[in-house]
Structures are given as C-alpha cells and as structure tokens.
N, C-alpha and C. Protein backbone atom coordinates (compact mmCIF):
# COMPACT_ATOMS: atom_id res chain seq x y z
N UNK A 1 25.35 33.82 -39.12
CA UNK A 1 24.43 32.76 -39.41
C UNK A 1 23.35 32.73 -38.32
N UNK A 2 21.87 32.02 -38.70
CA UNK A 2 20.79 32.36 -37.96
C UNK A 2 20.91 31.26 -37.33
N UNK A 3 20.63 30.90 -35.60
CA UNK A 3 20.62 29.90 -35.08
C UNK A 3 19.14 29.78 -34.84
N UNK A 4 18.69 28.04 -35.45
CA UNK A 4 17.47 27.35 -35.12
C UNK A 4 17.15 26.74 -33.75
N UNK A 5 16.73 27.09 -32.99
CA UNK A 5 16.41 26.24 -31.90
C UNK A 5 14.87 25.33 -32.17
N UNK A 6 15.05 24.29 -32.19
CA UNK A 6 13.72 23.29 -32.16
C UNK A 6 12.78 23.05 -31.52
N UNK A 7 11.63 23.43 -31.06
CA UNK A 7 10.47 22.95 -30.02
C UNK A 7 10.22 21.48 -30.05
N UNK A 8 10.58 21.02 -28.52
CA UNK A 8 10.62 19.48 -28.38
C UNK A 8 9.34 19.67 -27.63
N UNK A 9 7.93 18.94 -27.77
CA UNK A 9 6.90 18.92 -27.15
C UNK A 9 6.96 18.43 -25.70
N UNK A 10 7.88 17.30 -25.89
CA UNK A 10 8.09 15.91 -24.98
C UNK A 10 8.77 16.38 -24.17
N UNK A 11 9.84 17.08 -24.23
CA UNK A 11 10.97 17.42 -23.34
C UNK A 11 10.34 17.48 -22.01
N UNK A 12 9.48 18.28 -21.25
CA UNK A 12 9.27 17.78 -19.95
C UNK A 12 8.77 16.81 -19.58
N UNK A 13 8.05 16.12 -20.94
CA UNK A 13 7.57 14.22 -20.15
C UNK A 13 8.64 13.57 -20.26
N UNK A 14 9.37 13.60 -20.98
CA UNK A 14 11.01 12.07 -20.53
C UNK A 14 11.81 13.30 -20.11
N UNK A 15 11.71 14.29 -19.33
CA UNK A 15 12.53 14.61 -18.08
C UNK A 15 11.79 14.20 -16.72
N UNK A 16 10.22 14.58 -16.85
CA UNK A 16 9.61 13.87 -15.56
C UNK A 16 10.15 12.12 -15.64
N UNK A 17 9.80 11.20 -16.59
CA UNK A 17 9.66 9.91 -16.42
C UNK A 17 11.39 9.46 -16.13
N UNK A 18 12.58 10.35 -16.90
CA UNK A 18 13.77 10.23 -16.29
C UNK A 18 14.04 10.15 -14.50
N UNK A 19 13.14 11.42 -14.06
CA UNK A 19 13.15 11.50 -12.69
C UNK A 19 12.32 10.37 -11.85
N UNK A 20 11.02 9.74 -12.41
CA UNK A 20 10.75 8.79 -11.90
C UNK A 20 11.09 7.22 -11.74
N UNK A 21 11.77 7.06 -12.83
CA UNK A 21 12.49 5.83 -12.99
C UNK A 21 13.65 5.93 -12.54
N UNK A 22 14.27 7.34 -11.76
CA UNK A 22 15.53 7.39 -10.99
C UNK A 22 15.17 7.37 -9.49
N UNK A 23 14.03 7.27 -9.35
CA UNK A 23 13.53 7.58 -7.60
C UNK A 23 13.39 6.30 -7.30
N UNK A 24 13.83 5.85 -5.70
CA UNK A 24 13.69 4.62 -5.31
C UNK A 24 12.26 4.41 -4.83
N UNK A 25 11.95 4.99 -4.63
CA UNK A 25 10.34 4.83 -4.97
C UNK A 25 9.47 4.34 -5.50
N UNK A 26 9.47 4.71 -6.86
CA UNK A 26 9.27 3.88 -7.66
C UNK A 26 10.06 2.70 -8.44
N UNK A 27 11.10 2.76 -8.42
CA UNK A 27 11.82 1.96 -8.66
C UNK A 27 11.94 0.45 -8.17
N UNK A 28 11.69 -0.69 -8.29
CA UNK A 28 12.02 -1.66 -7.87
C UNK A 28 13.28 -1.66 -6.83
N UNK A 29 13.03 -2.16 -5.71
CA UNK A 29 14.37 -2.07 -4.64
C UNK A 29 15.19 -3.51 -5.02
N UNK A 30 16.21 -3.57 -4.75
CA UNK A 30 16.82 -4.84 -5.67
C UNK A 30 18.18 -4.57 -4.51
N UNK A 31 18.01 -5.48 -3.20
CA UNK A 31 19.03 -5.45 -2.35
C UNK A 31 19.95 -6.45 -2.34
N UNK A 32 20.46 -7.09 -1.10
CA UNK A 32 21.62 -7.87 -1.31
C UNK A 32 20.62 -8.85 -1.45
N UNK A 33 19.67 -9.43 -1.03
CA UNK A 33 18.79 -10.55 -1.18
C UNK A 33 17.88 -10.56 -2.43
N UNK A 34 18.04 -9.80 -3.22
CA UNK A 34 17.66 -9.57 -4.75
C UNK A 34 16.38 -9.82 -5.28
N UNK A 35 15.62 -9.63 -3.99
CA UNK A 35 14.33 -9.26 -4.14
C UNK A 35 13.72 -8.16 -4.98
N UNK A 36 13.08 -8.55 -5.46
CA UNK A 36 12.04 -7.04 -6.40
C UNK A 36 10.83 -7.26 -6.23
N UNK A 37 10.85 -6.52 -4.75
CA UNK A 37 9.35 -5.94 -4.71
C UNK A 37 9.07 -4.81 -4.39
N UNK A 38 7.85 -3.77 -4.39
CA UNK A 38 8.09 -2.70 -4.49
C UNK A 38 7.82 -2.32 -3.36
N UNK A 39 8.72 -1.13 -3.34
CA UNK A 39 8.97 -0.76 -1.83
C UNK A 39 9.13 0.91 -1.57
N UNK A 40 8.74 0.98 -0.15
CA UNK A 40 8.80 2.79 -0.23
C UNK A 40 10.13 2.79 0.75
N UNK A 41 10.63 4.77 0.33
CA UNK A 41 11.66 4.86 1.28
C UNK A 41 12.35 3.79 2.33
N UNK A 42 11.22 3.40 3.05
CA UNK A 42 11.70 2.95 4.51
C UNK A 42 11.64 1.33 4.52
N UNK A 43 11.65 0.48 3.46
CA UNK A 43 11.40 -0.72 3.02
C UNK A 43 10.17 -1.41 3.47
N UNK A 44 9.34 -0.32 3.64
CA UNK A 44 7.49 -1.05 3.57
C UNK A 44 7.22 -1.16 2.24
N UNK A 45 6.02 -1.90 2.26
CA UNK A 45 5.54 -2.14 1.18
C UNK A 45 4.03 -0.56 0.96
N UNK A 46 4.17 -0.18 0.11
CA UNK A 46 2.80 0.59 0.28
C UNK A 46 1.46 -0.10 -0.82
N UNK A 47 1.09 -1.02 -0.07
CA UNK A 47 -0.09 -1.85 -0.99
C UNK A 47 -0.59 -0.46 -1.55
N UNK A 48 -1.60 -0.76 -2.54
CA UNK A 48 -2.70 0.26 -3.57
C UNK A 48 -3.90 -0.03 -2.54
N UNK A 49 -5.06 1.19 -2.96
CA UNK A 49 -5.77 0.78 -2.19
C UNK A 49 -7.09 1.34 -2.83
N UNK A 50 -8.12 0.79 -2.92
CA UNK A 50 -9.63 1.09 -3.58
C UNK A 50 -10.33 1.60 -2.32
N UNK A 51 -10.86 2.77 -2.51
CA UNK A 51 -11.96 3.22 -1.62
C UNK A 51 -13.40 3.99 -2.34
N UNK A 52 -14.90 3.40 -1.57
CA UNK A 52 -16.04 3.74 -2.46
C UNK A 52 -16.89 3.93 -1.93
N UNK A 53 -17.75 4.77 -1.86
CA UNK A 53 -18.83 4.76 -1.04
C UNK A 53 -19.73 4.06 -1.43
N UNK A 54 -20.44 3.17 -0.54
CA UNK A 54 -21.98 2.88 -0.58
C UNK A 54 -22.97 3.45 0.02
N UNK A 55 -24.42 2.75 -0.12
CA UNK A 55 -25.65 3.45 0.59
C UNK A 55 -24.75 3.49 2.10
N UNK A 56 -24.82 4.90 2.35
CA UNK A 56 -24.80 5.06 4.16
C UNK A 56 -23.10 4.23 4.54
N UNK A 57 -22.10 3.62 3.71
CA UNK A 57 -20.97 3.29 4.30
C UNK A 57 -19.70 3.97 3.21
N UNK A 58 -18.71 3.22 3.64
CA UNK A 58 -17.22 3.18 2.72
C UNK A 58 -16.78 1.93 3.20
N UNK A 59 -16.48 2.25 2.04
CA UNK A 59 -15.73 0.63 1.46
C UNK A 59 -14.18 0.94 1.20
N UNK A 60 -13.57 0.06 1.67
CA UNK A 60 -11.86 0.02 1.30
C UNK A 60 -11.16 -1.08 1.05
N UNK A 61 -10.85 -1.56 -0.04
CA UNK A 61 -10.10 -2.61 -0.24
C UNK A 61 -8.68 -2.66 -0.50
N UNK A 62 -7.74 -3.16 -0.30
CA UNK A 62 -6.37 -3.21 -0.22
C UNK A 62 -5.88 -4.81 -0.90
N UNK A 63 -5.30 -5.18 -1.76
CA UNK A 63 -4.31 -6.18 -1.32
C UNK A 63 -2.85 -6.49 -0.51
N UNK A 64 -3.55 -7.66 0.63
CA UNK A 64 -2.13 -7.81 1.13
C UNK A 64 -2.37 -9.05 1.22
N UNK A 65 -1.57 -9.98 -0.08
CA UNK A 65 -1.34 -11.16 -0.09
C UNK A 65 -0.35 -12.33 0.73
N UNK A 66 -0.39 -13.15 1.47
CA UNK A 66 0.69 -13.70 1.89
C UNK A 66 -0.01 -13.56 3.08
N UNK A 67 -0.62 -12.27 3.75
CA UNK A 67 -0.52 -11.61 5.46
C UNK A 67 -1.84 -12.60 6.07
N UNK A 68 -1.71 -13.46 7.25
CA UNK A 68 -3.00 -13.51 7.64
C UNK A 68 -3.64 -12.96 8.28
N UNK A 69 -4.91 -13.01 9.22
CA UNK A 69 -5.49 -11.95 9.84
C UNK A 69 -5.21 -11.50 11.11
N UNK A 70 -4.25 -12.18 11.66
CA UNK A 70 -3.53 -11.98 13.02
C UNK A 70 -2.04 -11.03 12.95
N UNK A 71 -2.04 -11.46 11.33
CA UNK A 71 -0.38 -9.92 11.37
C UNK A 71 -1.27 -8.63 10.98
N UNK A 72 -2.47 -8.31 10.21
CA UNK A 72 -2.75 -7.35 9.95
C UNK A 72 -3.62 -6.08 11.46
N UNK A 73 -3.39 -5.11 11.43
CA UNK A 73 -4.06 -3.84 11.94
C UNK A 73 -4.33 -2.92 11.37
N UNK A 74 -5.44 -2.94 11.81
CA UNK A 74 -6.52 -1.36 11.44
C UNK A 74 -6.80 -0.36 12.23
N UNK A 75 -6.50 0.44 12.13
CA UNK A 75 -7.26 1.63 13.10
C UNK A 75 -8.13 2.75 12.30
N UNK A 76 -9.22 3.50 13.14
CA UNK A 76 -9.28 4.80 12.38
C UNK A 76 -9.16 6.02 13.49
N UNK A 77 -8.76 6.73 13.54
CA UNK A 77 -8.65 7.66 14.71
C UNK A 77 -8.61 9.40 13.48
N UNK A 78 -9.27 9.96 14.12
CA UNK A 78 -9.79 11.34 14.16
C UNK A 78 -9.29 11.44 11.86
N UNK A 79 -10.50 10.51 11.87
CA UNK A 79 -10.72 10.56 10.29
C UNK A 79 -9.78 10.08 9.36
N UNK A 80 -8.19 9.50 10.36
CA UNK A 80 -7.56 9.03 9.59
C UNK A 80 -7.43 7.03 9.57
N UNK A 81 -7.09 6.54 8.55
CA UNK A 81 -7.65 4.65 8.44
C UNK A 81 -6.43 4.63 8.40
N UNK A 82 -5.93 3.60 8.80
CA UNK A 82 -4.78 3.52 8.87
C UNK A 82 -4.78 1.72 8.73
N UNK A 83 -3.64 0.91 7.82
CA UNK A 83 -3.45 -0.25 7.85
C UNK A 83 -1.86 -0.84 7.74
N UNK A 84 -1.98 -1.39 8.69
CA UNK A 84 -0.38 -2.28 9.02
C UNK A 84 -0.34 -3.79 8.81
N UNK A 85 0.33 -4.00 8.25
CA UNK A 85 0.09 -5.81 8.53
C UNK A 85 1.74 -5.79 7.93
N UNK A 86 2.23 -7.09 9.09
CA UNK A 86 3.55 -7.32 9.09
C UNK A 86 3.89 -8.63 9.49
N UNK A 87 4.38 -9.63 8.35
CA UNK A 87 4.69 -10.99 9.44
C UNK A 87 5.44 -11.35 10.23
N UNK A 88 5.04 -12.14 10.84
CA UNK A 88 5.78 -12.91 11.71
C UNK A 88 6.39 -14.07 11.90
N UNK A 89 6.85 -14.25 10.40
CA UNK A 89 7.25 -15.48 10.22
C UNK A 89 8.88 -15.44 10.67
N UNK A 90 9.28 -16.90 10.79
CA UNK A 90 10.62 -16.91 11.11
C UNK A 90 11.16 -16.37 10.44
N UNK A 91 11.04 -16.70 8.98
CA UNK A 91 12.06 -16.51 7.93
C UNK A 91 11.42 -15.05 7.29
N UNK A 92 12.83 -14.48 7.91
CA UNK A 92 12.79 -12.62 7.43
C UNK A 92 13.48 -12.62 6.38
N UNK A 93 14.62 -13.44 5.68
CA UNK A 93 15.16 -12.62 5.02
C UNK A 93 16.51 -11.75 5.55
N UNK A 94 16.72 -12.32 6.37
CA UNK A 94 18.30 -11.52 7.05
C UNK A 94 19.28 -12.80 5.84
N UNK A 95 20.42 -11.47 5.85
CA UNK A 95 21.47 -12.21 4.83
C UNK A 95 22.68 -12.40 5.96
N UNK A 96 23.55 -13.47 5.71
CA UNK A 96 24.80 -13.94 6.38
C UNK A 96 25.76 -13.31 5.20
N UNK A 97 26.95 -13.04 5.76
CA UNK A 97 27.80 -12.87 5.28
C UNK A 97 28.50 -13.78 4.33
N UNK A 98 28.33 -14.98 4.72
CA UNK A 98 28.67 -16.15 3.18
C UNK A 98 27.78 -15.97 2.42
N UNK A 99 26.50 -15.82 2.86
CA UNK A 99 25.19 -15.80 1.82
C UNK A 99 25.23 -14.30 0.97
N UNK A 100 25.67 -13.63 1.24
CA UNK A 100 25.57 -12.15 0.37
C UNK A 100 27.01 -12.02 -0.05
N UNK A 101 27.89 -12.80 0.02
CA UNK A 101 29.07 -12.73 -0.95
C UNK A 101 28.79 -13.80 -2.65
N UNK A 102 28.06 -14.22 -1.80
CA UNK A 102 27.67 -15.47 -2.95
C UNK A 102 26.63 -15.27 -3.94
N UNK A 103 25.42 -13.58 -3.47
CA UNK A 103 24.38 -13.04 -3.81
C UNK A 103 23.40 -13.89 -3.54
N UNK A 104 22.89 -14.47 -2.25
CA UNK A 104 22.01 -15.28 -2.04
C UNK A 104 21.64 -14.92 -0.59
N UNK A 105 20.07 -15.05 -0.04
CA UNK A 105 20.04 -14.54 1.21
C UNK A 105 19.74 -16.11 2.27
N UNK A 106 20.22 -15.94 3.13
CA UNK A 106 20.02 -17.74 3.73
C UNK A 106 19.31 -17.31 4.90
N UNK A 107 18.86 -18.34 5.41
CA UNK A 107 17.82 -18.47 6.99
C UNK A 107 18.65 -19.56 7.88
N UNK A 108 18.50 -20.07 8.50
CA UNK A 108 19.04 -20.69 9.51
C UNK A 108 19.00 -21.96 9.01
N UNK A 109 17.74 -22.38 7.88
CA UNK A 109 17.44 -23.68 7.63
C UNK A 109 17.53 -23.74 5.39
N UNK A 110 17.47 -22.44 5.57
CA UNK A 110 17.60 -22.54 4.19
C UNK A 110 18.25 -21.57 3.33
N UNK A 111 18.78 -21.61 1.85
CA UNK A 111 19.59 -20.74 1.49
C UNK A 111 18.95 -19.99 -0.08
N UNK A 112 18.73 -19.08 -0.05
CA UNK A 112 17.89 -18.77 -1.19
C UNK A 112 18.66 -17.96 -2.37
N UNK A 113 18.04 -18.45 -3.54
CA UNK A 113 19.00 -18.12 -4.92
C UNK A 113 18.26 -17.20 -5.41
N UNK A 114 16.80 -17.42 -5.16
CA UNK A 114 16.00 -15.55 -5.78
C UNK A 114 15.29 -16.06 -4.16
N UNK A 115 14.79 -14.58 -4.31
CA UNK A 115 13.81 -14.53 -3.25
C UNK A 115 12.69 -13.00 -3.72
N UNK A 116 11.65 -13.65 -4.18
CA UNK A 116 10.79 -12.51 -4.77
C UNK A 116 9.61 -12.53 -4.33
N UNK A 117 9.02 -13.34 -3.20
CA UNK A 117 7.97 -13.23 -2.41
C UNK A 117 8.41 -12.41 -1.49
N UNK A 118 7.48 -11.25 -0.76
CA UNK A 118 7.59 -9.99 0.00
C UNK A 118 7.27 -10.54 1.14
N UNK A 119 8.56 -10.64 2.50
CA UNK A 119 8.47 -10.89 3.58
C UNK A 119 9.00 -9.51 4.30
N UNK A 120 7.69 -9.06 5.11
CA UNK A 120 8.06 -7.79 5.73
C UNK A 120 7.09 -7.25 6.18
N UNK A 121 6.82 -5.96 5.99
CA UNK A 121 5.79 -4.52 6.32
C UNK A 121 5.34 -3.98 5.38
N UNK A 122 3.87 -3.41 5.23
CA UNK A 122 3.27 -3.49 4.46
C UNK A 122 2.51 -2.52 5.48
N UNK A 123 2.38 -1.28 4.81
CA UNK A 123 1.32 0.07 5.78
C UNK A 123 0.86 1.24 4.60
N UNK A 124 -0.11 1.74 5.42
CA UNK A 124 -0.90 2.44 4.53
C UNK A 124 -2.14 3.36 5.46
N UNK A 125 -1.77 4.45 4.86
CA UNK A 125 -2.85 5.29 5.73
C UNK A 125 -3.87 6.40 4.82
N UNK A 126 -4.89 7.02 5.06
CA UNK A 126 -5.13 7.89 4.29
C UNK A 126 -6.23 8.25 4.75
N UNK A 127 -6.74 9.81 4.69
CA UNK A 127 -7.69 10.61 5.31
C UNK A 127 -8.91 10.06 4.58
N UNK A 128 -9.97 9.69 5.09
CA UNK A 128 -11.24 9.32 4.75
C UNK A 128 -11.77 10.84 5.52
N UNK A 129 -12.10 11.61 6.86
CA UNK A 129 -12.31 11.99 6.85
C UNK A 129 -13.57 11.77 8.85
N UNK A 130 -14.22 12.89 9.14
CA UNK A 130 -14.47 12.32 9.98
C UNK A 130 -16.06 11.80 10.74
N UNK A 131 -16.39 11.93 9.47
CA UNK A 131 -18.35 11.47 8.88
C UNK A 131 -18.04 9.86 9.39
N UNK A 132 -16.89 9.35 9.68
CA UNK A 132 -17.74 7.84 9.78
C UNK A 132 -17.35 7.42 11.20
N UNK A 133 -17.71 5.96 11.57
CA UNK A 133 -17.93 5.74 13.01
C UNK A 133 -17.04 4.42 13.26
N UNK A 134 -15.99 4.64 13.63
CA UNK A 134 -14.72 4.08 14.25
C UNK A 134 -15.24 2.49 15.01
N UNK A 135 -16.65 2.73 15.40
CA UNK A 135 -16.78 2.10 16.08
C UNK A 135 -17.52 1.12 15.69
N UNK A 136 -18.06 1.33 14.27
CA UNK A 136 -18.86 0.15 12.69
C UNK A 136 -17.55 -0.27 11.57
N UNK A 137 -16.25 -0.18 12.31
CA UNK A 137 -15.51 -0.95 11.06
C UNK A 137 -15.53 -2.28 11.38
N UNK A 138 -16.14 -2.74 9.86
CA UNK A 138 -15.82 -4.64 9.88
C UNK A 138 -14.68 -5.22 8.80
N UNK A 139 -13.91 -5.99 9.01
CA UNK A 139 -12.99 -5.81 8.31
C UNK A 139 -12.78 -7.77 8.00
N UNK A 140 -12.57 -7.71 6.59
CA UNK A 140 -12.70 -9.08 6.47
C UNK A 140 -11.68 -9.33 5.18
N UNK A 141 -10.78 -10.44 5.28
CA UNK A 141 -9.83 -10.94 4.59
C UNK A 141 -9.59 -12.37 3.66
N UNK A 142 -9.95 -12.14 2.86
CA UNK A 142 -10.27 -12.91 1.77
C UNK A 142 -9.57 -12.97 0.26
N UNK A 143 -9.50 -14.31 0.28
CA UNK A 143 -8.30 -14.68 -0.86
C UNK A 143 -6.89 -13.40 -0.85
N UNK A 144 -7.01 -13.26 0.18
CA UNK A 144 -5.24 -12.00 0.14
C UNK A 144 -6.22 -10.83 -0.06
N UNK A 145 -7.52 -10.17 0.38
CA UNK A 145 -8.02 -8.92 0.05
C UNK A 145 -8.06 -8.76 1.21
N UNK A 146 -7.85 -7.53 1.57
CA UNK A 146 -8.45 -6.94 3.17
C UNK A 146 -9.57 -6.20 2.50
N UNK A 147 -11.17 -6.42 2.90
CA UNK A 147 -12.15 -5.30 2.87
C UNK A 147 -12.54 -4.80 3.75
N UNK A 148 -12.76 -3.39 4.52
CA UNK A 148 -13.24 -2.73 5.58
C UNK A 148 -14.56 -1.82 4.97
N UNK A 149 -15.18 -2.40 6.18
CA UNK A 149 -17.15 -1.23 5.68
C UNK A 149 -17.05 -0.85 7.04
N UNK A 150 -17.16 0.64 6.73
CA UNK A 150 -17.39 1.68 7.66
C UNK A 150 -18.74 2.54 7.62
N UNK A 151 -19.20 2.26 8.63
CA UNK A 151 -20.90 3.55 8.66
C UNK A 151 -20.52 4.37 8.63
N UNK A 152 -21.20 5.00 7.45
CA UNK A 152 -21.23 6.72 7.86
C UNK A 152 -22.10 6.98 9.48
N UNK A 153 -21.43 7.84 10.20
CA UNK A 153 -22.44 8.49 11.38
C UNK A 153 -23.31 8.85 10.79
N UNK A 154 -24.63 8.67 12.12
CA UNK A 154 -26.23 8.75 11.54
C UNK A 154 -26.11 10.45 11.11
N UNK A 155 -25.89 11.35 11.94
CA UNK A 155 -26.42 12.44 11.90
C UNK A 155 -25.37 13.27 10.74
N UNK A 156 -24.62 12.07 10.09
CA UNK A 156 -24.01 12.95 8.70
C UNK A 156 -25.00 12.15 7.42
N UNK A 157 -25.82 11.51 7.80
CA UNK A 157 -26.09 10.74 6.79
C UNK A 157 -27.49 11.63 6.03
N UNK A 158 -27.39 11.57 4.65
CA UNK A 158 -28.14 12.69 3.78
C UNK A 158 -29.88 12.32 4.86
N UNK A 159 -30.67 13.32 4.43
CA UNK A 159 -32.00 13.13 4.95
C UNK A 159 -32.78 13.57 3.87
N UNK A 160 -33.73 12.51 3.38
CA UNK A 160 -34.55 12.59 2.44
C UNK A 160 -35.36 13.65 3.48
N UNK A 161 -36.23 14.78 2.49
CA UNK A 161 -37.32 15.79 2.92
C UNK A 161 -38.10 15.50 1.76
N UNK A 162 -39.35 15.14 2.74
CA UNK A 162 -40.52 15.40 1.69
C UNK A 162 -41.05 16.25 1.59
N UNK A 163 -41.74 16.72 0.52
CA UNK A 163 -42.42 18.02 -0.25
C UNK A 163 -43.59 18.04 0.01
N UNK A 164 -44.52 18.99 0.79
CA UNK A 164 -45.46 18.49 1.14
C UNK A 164 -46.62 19.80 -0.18
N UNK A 165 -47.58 19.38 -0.55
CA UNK A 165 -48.60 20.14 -1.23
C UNK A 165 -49.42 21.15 -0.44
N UNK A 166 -49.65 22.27 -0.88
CA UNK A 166 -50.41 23.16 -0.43
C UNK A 166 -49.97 23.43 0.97
C-alpha cells in the first residue's frame, strides 16, 4: 500500500509560537506573589522603546510608568543609550513564609491578595550609534513617558552644497 504524507504549511509557525509561549520570556512570570508582569530572564522589566530621528537629533521614548525622575538613569557611552530606572520604594514585594503558603505576598504593613502593579527594575539598552553628543541629552518624564533628544554631532550632520552656475 502507497503511504500519503500531507504538506502542513503551518507546521513551522505553531512549532515557532509553541516555542514562544514556552519561553519565560515571553511568557508572563507568575511567582509566589502572583504578579503578571512581563519580565526578562533576570526579573527586569524590559520596557518597549520608540526611537526617531528628527531635523539634526534622535528621539527616544520609553514607557516607565509608576518610576519617578529620581529612580530613573540614563547614560550614553561610546554609542550605546542605556536606561535604568528602579524604585525605591519600601514596599518590594518580598514574600514571608505565612504569606506564600497562603499565596499572598505581605510587607511589613500590609498583606496582598493580587499584586499586579510592577515594583522593581526596569532596563534597557540599545546601540544608537556614535554620530550623537552625550553631552546634548535632555531627558524629560511625563505622564509615565521618559523622552530623550539627543544632537546629532555638528560635523556628522548632512551639509547642504550649493550648485553654483557657470
């Protein structure tokens, strides 16, 4: 007898999306304090991040909601931006041992039954490159947005040439 084998088109997209919805990575982290927020490997948060050029700058926007402007840092060093912001609030989120038998994470003053606001670290880095000037970032935080405008350096910046006649 002749054996049919079937061409499945899909077969490597719901084997990729199997593998991504098995990675903690992407996956919602869901610990003893039964938080779901999203989180990388090392339990940072890796905000998203918009970057654009304008006339002569870059622009970068991030959300990091919750953070004010005294937990967040910026750096840029040899073309790479780099952003940290981490609070400092009392209440981390450490679980007691009555509190995580019970599935609840407690603080010293309080005992929590969900906890789905993100108290923690929150970083993010990425090569912009080394056309701009470390020393023109302005960085401003608004309604939970971090925006940073960076100059391009003068002597990377395009130069109109005029055409001269005859």
């Amino acid at each position: 007898m002749t054996q049919i084998t079937v061409f499945d088109p899909f077969h490597e997209v719901r084997a990729m999306m199997r593998r991504v919805n098995e990675d903690p990575f992407f996956f919602p982290a869901r610990g003893k304090d039964r938080s779901l927020g999203w989180r990388s490997r090392n339990s940072e948060i890796a905000p998203p991040i918009d970057a654009y050029k304008t006339e002569g700058a870059l622009k970068v926007e991030t959300p990091l909601p919750g953070f004010s402007a005294d937990e967040i840092d910026v750096s840029l060093e040899k073309g790479v931006l780099a952003i940290r912001a981490e609070h400092t609030s009392e209440h981390t989120g450490e679980t007691t041992s009555h509190a995580s038998d019970q599935g609840a994470s407690a603080d010293a003053d309080r005992t929590y039954v969900v906890r789905e606001r993100y108290s923690g670290a929150a970083s993010r880095s990425i090569l912009i490159g080394e056309e701009y000037d470390a020393d023109s970032v302005e960085a401003t935080l608004k309604d939970g947005v971090l925006t940073l405008t960076i100059q391009m350096l003068p002597e990377v910046q395009p130069k109109q040439i005029t055409v001269k006649v005859g």
